[in-house]
Protein backbone atom coordinates (compact mmCIF):
# COMPACT_ATOMS: atom_id res chain seq x y z
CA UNK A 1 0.00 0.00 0.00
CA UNK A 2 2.88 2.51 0.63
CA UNK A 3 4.25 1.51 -2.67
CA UNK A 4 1.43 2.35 -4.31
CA UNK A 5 0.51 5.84 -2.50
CA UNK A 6 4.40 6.86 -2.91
CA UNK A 7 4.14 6.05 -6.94
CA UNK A 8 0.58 7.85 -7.35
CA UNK A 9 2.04 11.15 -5.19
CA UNK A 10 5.22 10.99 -7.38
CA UNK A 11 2.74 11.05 -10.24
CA UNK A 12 0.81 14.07 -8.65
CA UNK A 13 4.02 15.73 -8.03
CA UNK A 14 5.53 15.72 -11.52
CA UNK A 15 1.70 17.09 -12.68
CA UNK A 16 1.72 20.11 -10.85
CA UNK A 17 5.33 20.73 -11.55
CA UNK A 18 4.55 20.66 -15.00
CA UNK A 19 0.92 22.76 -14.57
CA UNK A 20 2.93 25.56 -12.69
CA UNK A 21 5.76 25.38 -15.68
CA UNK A 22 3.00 25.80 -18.21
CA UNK A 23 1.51 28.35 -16.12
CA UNK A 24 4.82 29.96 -15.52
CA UNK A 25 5.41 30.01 -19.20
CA UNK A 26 2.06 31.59 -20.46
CA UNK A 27 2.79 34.86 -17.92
CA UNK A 28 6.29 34.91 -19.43
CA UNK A 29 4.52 35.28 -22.68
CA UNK A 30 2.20 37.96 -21.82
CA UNK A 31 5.03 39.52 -20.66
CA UNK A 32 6.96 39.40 -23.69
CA UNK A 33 3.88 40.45 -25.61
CA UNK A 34 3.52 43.51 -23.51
CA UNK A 35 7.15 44.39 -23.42
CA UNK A 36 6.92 45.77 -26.68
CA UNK A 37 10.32 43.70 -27.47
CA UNK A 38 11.95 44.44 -30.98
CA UNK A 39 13.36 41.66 -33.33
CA UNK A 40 16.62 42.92 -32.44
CA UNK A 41 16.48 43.03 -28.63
CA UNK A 42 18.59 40.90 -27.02
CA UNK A 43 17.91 38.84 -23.45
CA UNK A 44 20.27 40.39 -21.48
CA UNK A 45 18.47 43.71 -22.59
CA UNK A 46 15.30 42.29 -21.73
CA UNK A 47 16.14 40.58 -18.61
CA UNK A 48 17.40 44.56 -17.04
CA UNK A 49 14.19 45.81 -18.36
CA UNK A 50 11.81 43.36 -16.36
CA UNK A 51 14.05 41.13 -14.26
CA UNK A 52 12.09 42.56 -11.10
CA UNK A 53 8.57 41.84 -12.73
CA UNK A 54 6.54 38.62 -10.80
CA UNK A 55 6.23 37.23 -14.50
CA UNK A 56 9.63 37.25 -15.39
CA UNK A 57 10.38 35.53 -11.77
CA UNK A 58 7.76 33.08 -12.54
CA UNK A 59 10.07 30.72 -14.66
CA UNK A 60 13.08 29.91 -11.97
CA UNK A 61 15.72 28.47 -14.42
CA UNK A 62 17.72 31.48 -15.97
CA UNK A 63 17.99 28.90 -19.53
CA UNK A 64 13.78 28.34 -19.49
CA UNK A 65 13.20 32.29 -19.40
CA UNK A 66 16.20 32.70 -22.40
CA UNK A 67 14.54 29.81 -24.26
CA UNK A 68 11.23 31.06 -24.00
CA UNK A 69 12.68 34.41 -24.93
CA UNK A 70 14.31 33.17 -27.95
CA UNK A 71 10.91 31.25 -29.23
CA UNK A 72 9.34 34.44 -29.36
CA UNK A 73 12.04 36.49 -30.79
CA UNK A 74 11.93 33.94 -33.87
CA UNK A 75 8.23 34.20 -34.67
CA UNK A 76 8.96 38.02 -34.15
CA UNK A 77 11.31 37.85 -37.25
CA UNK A 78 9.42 35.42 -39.01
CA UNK A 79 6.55 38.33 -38.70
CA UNK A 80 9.00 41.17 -39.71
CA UNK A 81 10.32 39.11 -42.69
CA UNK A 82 6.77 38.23 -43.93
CA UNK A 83 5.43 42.10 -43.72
CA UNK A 84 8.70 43.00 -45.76
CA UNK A 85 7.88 40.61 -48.46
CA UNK A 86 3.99 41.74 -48.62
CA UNK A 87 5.61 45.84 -49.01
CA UNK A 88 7.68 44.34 -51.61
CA UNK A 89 4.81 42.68 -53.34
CA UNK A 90 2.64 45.88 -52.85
CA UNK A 91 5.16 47.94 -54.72
């Protein structure tokens, strides 16, 4: 029986680990959405800018807040590079 309870709270555990990540990692996007961040910002930037903000704090390891960082600073050139090429067309 203690087998069993330690294996389903081990379960539990590694759930809401991963539930606060996810959660962690949505308010690190809003964040970066309201940040206004440029294409060409970098994270250090960033991170001086909003290192004291809750949502920044939310994600604890230093490499999940620069990964995170770095998703969204690719979609923000993918963006940039695909409004470029719709001026070009328009011209």
């Amino acid at each position: 029986i203690f087998e069993q309870f330690v294996k389903t709270r081990i379960k539990e555990e590694y759930k809401e680990r991963k539930s606060k990540l996810l959660l962690a990692k949505e308010e690190f996007k809003k964040l970066l959405e309201e940040s206004k961040v440029s294409p060409r910002t970098t994270f250090k930037e960033f991170a001086e800018k909003h290192g004291r903000d809750q949502r920044f704090r939310l994600v604890q390891k230093r490499k999940d807040q620069e990964h995170f960082f770095n998703q969204f600073i690719l979609i923000l050139k993918k963006r940039d590079k695909e409004n470029r090429l719709r001026l070009r067309k328009m011209r």
